[in-house]
C-alpha atoms as a PDB file:
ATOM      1  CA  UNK A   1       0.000   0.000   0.000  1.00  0.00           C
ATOM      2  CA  UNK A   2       1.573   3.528  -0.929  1.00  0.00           C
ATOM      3  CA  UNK A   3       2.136   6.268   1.798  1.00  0.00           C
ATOM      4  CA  UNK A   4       1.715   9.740   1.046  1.00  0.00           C
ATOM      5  CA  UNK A   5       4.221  12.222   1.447  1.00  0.00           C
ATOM      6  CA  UNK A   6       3.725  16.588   1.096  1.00  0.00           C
ATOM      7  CA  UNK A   7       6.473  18.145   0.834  1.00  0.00           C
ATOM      8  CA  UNK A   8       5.773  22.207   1.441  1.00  0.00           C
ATOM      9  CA  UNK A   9       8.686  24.370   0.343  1.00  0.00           C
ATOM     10  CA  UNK A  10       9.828  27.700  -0.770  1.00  0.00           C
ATOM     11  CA  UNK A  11      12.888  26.435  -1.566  1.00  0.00           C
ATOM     12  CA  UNK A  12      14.969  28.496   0.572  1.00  0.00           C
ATOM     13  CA  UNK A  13      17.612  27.725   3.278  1.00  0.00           C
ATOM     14  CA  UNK A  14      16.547  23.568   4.064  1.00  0.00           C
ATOM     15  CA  UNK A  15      13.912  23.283   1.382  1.00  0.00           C
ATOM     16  CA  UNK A  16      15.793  21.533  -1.357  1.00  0.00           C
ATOM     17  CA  UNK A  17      17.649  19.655   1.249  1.00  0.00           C
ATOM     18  CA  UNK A  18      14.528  18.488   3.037  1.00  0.00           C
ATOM     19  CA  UNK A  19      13.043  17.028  -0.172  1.00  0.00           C
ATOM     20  CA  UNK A  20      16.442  15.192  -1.410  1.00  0.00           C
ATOM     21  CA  UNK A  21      16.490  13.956   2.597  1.00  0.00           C
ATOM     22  CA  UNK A  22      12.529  12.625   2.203  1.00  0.00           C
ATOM     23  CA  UNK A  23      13.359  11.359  -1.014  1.00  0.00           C
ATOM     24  CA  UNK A  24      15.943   9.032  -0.221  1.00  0.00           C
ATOM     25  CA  UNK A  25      14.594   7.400   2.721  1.00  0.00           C
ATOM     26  CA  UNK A  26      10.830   7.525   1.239  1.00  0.00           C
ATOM     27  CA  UNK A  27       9.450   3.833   0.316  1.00  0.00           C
ATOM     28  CA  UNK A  28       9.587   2.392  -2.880  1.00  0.00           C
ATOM     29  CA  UNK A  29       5.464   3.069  -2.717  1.00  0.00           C
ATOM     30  CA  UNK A  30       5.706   6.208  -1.380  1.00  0.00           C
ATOM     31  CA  UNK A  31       4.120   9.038  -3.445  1.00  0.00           C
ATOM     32  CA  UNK A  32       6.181  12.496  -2.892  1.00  0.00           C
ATOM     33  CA  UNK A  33       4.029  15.169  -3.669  1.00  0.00           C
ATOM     34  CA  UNK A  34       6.441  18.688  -3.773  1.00  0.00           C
ATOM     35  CA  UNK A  35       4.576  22.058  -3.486  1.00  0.00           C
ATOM     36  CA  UNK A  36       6.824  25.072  -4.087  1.00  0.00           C
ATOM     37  CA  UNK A  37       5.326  28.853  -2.689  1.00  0.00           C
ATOM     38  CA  UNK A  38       7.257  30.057  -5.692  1.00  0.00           C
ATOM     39  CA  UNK A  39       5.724  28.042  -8.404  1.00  0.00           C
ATOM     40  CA  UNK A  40       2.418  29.681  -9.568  1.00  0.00           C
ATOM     41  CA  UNK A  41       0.794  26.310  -9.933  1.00  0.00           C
ATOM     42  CA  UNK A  42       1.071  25.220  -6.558  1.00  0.00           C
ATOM     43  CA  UNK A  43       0.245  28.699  -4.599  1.00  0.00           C
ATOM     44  CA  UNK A  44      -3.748  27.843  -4.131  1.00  0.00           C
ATOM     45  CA  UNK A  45      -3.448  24.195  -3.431  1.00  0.00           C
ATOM     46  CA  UNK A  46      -0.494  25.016  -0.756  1.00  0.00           C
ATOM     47  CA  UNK A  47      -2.473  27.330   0.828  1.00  0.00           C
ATOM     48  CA  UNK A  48      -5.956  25.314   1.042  1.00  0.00           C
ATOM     49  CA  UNK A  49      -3.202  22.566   2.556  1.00  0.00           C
ATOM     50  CA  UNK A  50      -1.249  23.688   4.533  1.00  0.00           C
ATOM     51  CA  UNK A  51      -4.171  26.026   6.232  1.00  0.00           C
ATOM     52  CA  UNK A  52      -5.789  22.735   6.597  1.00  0.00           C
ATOM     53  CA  UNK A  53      -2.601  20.996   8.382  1.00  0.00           C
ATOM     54  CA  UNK A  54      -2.471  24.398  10.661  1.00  0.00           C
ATOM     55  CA  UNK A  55       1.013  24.632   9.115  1.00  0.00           C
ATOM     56  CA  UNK A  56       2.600  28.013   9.320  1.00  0.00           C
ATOM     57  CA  UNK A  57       6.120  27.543   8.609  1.00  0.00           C
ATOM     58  CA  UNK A  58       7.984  26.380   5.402  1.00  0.00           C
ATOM     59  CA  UNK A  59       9.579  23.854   4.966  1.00  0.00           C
ATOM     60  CA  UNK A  60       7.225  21.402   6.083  1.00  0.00           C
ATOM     61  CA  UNK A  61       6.420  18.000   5.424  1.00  0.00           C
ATOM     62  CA  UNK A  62       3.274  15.439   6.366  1.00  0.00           C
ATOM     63  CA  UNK A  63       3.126  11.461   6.031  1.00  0.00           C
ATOM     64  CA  UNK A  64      -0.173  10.341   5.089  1.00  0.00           C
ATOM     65  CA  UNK A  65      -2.031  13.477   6.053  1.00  0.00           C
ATOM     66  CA  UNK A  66       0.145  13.719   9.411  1.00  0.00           C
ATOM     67  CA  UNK A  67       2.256  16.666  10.049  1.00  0.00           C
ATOM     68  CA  UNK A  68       6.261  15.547  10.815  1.00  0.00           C
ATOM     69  CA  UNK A  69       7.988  17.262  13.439  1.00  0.00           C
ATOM     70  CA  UNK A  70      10.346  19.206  10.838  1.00  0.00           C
ATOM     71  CA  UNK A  71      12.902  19.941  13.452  1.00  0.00           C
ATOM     72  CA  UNK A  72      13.812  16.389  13.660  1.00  0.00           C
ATOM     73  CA  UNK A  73      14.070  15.993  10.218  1.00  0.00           C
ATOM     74  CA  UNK A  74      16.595  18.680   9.774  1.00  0.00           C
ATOM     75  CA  UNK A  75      18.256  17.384  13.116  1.00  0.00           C
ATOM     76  CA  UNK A  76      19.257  14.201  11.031  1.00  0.00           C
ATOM     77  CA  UNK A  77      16.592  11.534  12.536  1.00  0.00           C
ATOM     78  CA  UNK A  78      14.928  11.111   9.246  1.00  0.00           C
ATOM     79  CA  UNK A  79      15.831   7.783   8.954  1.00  0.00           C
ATOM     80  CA  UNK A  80      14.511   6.785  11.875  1.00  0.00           C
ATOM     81  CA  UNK A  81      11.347   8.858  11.322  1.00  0.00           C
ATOM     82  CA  UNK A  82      10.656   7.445   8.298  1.00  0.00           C
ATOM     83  CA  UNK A  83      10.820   3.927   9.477  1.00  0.00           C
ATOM     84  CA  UNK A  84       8.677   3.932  12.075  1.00  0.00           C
ATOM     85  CA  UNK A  85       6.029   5.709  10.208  1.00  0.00           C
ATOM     86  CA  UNK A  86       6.276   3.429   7.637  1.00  0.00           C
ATOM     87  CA  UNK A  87       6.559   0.659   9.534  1.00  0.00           C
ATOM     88  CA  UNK A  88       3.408   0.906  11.921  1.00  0.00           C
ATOM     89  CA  UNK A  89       0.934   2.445   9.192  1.00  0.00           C
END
């Protein structure tokens, strides 16, 4: 079964490093979904989402329509993160 990963950047300071980090330690099933503040595209559907999640700060990231702690992902403890998410959903 895939997991769902939103990734919510503006691609400054650990944006693109948050999404290469979440990439490489996503699931093979995992769908990555990126939405960039800067890309004209993505600027409603961010908003409706992330107002939604109660996010309020970029970069952010959920798993399956639960916010991450982002803090721990840019303290290095993605790994582990990711594999308990994906291990008890």
């Amino acid at each position: 079964m895939s997991k769902n990963i939103e990734i919510f950047t503006d691609r400054l300071k650990f944006g693109d490093e948050i999404i290469n980090k979440v990439s490489e330690y996503a699931c093979s099933k995992c769908v990555i979904t990126v939405y960039d503040i800067n890309n004209a595209d993505d600027t409603n559907e961010m908003h409706i989402k992330t107002n939604a999640y109660g996010i309020n700060k970029l970069p952010a990231v959920t798993f399956d329509g639960k916010v991450v702690n982002i803090e721990m992902l840019k303290g290095g403890h993605i790994r582990n993160i990711f594999q308990h998410l994906i291990g008890r959903s």
